[in-house]
C-alpha atoms as a PDB file:
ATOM      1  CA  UNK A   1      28.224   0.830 -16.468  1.00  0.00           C
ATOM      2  CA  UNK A   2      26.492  -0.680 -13.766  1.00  0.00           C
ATOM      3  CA  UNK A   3      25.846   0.817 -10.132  1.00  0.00           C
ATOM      4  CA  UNK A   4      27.506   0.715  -7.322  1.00  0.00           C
ATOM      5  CA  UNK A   5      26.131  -0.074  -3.942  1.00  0.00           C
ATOM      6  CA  UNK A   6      25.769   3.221  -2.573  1.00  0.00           C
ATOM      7  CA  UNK A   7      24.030   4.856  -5.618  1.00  0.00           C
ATOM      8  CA  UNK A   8      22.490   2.136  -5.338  1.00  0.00           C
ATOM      9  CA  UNK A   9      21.138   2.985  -1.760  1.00  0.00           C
ATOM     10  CA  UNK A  10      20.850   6.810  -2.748  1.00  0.00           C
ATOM     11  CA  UNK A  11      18.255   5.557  -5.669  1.00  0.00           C
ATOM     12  CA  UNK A  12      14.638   7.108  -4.530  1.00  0.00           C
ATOM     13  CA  UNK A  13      11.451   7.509  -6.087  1.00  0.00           C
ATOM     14  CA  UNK A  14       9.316  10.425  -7.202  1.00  0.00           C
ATOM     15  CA  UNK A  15       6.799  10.933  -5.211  1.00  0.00           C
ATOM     16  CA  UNK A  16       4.368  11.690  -8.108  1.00  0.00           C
ATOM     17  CA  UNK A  17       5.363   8.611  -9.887  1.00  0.00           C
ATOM     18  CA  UNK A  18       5.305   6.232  -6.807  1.00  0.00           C
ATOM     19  CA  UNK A  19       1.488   7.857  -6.767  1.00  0.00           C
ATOM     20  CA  UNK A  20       1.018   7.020 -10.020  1.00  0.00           C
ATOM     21  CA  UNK A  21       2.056   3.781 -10.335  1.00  0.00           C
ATOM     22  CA  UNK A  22      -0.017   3.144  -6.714  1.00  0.00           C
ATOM     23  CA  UNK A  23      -3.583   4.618  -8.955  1.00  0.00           C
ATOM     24  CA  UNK A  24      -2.125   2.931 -12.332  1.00  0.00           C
ATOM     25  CA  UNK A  25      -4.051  -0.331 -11.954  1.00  0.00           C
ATOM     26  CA  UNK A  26      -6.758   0.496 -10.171  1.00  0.00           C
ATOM     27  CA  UNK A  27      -7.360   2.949 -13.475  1.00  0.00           C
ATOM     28  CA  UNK A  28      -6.408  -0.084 -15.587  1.00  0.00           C
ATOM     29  CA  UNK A  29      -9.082  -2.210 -13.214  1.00  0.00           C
ATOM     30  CA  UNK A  30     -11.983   0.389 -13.848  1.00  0.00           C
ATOM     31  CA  UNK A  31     -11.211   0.488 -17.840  1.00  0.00           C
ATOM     32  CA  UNK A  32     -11.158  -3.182 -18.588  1.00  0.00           C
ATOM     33  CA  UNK A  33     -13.836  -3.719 -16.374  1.00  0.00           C
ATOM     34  CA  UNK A  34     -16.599  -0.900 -18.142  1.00  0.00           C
ATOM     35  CA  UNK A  35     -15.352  -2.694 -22.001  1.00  0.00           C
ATOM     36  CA  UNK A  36     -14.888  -6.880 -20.632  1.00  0.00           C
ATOM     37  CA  UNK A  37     -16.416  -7.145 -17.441  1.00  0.00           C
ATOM     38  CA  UNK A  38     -14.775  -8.273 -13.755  1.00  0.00           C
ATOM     39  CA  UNK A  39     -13.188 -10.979 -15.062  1.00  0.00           C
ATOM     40  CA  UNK A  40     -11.073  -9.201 -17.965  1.00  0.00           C
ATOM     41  CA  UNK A  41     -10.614  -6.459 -15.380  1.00  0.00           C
ATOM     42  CA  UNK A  42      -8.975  -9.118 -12.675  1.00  0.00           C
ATOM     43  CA  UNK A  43      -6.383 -10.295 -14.967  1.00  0.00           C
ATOM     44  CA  UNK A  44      -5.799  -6.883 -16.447  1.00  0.00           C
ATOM     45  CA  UNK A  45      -5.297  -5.850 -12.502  1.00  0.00           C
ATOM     46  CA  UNK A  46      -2.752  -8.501 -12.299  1.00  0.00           C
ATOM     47  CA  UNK A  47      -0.903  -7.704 -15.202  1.00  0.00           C
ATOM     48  CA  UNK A  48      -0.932  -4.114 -14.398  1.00  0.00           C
ATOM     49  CA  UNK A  49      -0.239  -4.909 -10.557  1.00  0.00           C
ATOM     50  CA  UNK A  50       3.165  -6.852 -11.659  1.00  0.00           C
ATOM     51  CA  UNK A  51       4.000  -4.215 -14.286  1.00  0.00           C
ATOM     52  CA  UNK A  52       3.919  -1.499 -11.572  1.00  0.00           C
ATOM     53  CA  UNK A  53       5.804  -3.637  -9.194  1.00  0.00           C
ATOM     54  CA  UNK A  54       8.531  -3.935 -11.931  1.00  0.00           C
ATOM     55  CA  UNK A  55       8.947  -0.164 -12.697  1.00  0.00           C
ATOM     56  CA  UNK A  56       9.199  -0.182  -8.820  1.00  0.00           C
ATOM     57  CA  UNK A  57      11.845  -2.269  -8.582  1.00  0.00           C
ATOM     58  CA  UNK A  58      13.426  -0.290 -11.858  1.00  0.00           C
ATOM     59  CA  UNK A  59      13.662   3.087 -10.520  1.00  0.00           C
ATOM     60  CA  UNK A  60      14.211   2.057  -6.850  1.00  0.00           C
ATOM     61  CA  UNK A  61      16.213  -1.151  -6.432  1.00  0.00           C
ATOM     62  CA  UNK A  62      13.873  -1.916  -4.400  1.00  0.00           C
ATOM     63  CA  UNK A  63      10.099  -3.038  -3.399  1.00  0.00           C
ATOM     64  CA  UNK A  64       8.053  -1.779  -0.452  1.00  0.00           C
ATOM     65  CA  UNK A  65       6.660  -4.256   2.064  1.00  0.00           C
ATOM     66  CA  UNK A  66       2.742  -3.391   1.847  1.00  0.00           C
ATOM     67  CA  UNK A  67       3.079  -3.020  -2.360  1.00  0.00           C
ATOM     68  CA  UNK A  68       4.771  -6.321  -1.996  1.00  0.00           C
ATOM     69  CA  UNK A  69       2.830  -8.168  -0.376  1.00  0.00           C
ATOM     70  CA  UNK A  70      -0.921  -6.496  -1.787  1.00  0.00           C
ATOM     71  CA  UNK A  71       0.464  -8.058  -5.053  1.00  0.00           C
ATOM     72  CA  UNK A  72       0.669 -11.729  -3.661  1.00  0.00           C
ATOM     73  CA  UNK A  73      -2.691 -11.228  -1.956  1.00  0.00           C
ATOM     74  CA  UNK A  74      -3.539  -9.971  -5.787  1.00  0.00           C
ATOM     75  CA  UNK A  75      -2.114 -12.825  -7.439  1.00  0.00           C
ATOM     76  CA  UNK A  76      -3.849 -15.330  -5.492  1.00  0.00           C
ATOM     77  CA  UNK A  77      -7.214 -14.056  -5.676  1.00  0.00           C
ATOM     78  CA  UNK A  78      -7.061 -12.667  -9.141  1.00  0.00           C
ATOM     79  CA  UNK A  79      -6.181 -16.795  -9.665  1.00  0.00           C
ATOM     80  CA  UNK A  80      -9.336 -18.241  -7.813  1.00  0.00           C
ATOM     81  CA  UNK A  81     -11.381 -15.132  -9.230  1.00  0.00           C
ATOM     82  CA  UNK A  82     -10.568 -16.110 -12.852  1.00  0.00           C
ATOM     83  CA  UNK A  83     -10.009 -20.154 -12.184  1.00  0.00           C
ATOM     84  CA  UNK A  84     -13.804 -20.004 -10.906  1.00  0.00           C
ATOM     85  CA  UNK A  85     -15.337 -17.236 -12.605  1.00  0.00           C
ATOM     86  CA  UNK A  86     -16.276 -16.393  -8.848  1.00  0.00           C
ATOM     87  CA  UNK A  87     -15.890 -12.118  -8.309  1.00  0.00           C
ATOM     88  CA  UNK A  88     -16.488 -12.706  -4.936  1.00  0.00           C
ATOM     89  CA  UNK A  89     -11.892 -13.154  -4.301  1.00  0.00           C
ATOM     90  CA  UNK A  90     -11.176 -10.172  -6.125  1.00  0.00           C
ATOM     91  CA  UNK A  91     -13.380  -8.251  -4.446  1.00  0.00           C
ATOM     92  CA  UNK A  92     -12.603  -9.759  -0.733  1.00  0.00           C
ATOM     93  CA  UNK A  93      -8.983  -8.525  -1.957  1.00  0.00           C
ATOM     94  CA  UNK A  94      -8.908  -5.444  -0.145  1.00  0.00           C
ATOM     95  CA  UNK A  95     -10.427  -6.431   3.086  1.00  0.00           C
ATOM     96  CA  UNK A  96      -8.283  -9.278   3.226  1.00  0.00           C
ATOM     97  CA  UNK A  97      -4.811  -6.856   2.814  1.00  0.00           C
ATOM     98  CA  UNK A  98      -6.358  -4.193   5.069  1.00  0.00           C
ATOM     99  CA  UNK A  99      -7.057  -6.757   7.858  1.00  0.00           C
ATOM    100  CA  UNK A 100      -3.503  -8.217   7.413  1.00  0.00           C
ATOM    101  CA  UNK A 101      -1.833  -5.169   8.032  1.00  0.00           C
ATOM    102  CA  UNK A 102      -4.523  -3.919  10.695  1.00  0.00           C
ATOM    103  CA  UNK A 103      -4.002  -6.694  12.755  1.00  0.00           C
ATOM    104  CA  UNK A 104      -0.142  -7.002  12.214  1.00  0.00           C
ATOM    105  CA  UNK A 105       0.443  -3.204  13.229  1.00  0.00           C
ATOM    106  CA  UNK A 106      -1.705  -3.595  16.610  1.00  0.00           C
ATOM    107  CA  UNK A 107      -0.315  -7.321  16.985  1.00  0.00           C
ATOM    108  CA  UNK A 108       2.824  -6.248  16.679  1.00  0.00           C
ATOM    109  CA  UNK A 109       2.491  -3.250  18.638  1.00  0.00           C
ATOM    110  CA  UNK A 110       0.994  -5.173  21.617  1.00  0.00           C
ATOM    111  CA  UNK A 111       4.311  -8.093  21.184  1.00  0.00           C
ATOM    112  CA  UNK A 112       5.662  -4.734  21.979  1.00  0.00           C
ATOM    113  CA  UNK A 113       7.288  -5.431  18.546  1.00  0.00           C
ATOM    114  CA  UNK A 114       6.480  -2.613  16.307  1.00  0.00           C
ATOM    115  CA  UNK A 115       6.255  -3.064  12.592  1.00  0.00           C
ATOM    116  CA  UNK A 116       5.861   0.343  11.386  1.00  0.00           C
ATOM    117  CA  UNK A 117       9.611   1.810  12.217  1.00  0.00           C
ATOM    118  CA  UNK A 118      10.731  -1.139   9.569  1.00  0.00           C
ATOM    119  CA  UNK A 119       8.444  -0.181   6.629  1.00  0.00           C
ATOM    120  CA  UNK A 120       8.584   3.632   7.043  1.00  0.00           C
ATOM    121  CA  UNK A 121      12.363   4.034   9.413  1.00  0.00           C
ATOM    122  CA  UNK A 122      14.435   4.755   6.334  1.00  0.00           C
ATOM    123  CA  UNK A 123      11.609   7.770   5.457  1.00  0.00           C
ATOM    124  CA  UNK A 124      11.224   9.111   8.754  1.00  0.00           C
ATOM    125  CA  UNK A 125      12.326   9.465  12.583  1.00  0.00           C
ATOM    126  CA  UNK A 126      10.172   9.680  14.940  1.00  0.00           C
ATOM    127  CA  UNK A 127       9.939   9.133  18.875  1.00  0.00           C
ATOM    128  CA  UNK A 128       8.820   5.929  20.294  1.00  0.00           C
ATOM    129  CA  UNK A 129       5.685   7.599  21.058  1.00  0.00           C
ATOM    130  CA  UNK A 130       4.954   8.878  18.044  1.00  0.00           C
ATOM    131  CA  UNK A 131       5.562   5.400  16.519  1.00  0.00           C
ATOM    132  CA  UNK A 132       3.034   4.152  18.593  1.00  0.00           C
ATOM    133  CA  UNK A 133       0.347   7.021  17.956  1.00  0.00           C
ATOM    134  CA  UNK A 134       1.130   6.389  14.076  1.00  0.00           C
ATOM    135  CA  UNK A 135       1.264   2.621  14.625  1.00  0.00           C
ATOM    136  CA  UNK A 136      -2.438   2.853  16.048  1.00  0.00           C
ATOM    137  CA  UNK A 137      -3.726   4.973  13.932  1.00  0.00           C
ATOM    138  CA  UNK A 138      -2.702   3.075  10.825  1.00  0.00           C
ATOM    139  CA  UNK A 139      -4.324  -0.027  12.388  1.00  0.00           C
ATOM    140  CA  UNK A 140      -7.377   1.375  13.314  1.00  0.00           C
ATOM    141  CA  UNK A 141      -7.496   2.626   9.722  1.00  0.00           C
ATOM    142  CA  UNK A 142      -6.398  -0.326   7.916  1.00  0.00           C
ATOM    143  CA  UNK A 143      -9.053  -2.018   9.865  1.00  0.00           C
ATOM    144  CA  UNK A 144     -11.945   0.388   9.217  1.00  0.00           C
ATOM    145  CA  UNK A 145     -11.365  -0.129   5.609  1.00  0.00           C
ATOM    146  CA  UNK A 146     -10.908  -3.777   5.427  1.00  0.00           C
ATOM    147  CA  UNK A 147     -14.872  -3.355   7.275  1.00  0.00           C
ATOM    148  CA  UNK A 148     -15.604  -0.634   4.817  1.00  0.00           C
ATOM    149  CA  UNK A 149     -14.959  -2.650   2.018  1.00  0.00           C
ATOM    150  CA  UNK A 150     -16.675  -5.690   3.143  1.00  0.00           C
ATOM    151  CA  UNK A 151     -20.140  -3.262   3.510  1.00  0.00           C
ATOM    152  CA  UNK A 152     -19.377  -1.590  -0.084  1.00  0.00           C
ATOM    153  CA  UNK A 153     -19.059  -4.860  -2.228  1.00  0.00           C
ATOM    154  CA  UNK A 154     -21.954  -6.716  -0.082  1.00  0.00           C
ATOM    155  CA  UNK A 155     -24.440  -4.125  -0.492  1.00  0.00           C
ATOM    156  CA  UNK A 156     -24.179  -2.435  -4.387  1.00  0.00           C
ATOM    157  CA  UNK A 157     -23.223  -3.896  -8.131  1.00  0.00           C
ATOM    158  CA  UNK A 158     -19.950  -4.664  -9.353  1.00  0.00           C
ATOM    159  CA  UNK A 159     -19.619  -1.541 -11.198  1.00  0.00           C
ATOM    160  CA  UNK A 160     -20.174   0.492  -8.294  1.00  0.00           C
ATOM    161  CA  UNK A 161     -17.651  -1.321  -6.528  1.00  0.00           C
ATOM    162  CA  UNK A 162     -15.116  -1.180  -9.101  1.00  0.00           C
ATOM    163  CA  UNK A 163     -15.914   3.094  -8.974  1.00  0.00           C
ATOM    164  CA  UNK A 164     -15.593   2.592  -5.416  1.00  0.00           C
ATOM    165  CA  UNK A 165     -11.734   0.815  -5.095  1.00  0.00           C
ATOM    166  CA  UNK A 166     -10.615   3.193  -8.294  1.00  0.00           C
ATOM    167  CA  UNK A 167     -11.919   6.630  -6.819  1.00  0.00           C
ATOM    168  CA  UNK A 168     -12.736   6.570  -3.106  1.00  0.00           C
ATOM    169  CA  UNK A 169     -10.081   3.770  -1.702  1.00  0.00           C
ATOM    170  CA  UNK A 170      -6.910   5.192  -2.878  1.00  0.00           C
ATOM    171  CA  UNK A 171      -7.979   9.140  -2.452  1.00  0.00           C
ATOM    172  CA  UNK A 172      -9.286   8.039   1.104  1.00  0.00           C
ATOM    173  CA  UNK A 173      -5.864   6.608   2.332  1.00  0.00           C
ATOM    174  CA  UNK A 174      -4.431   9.427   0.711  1.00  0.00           C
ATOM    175  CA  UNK A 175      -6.306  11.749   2.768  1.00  0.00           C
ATOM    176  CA  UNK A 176      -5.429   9.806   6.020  1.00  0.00           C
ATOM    177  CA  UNK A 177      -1.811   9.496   5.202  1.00  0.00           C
ATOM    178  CA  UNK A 178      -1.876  13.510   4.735  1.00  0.00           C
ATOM    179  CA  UNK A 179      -3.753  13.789   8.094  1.00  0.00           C
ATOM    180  CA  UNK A 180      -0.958  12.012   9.945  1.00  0.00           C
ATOM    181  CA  UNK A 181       1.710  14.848   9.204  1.00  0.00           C
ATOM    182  CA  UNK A 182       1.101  17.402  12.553  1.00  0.00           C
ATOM    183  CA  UNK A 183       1.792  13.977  14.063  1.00  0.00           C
ATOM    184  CA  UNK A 184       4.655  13.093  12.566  1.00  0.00           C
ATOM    185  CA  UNK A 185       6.204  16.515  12.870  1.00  0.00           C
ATOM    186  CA  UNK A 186       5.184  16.880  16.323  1.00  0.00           C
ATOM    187  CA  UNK A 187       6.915  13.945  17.184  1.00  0.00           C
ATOM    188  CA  UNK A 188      10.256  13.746  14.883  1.00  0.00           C
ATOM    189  CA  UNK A 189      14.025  13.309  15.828  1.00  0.00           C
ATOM    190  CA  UNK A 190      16.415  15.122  13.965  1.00  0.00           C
ATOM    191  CA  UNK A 191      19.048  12.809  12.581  1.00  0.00           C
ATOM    192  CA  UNK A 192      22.509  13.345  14.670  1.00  0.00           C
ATOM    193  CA  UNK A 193      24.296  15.553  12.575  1.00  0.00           C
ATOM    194  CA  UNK A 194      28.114  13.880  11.153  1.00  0.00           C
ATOM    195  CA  UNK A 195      30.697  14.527  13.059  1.00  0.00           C
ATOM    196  CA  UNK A 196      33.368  16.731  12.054  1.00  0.00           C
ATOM    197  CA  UNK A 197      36.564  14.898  10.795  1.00  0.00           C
ATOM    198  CA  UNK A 198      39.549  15.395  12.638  1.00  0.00           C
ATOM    199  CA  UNK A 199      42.297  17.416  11.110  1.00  0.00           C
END
């Protein structure tokens, strides 16, 4: 029997697995790179990346923007990292995603168009202010790690950097995400409760 459209809609994720499948190829990146070396470990990292996105799109009905679009940044880098047996795309990966959505969240905030009510306005409500406080924070973040990144892979080995994405990038933005809650309560709406129906 297949679904209809609103439990369709009503599908969500668990939090712990949406985690999981967020760490599940950067853990897949970190093994095949310790046993084959960067290269096995980019196209591992793609095939977990796309395997993830699938269980995603599984469980949900649906794919996230940043997830989304991570993976095409993924897919074309992993490419010319593997086509050219260069490591230098895979690991300019990151700071190319983080700047994307750094700029894009200030860019779009000073269009006056914000971006961030579209990825995360089915999750929460918030004030117009505090979707601009969260909007610049975000982009301020995304933007320190996109620089972050750029110092990390420029200045140790490959296997450091690898340690580096699997066990510092992902707990760091988890960190910072969990940081942004007094915000976020400080400055949410309650939904308008349903009307009663008329008898």
């Amino acid at each position: 029997m297949t679904d209809t459209p609103s439990e369709t809609r009503l599908r969500t994720m668990h939090p712990l697995l949406k985690f999981a499948l967020e760490l599940g190829p950067l853990v897949v990146f970190f093994i095949a790179n310790g046993r084959g070396g960067i290269y096995v470990a980019t196209g591992a990292f793609m095939v977990a990346t796309f395997a993830a996105l699938a269980v995603m799109w599984i469980v949900a009905r649906k794919i996230a923007v940043m997830p989304l679009v991570s993976a095409g940044v993924v897919l074309v880098f992993g490419t010319l990292t593997i086509v050219l047996q260069d490591d230098h795309f895979i690991k300019m990966k990151p700071t190319m995603v983080n700047a994307l959505f750094g700029l894009a969240l200030l860019g779009g905030l000073w269009l006056r168009k914000p971006l961030l009510p579209y990825v995360l306005g089915d999750v929460f409500v918030l004030t117009d202010q505090g979707w601009r406080e969260l909007t610049i924070r975000w982009g301020v973040f995304f933007l320190v790690m996109a620089v972050l990144n750029e110092v990390v892979w420029r200045t140790v080995s490959t296997d450091m950097w690898v340690a580096f994405k699997t066990f510092v990038y992902l707990p760091l933005t988890l960190v910072f995400a969990m940081a942004q809650v007094p915000l976020m309560t400080r400055h949410g709406v309650e939904p308008p409760a349903d009307k009663p129906a008329d008898r």
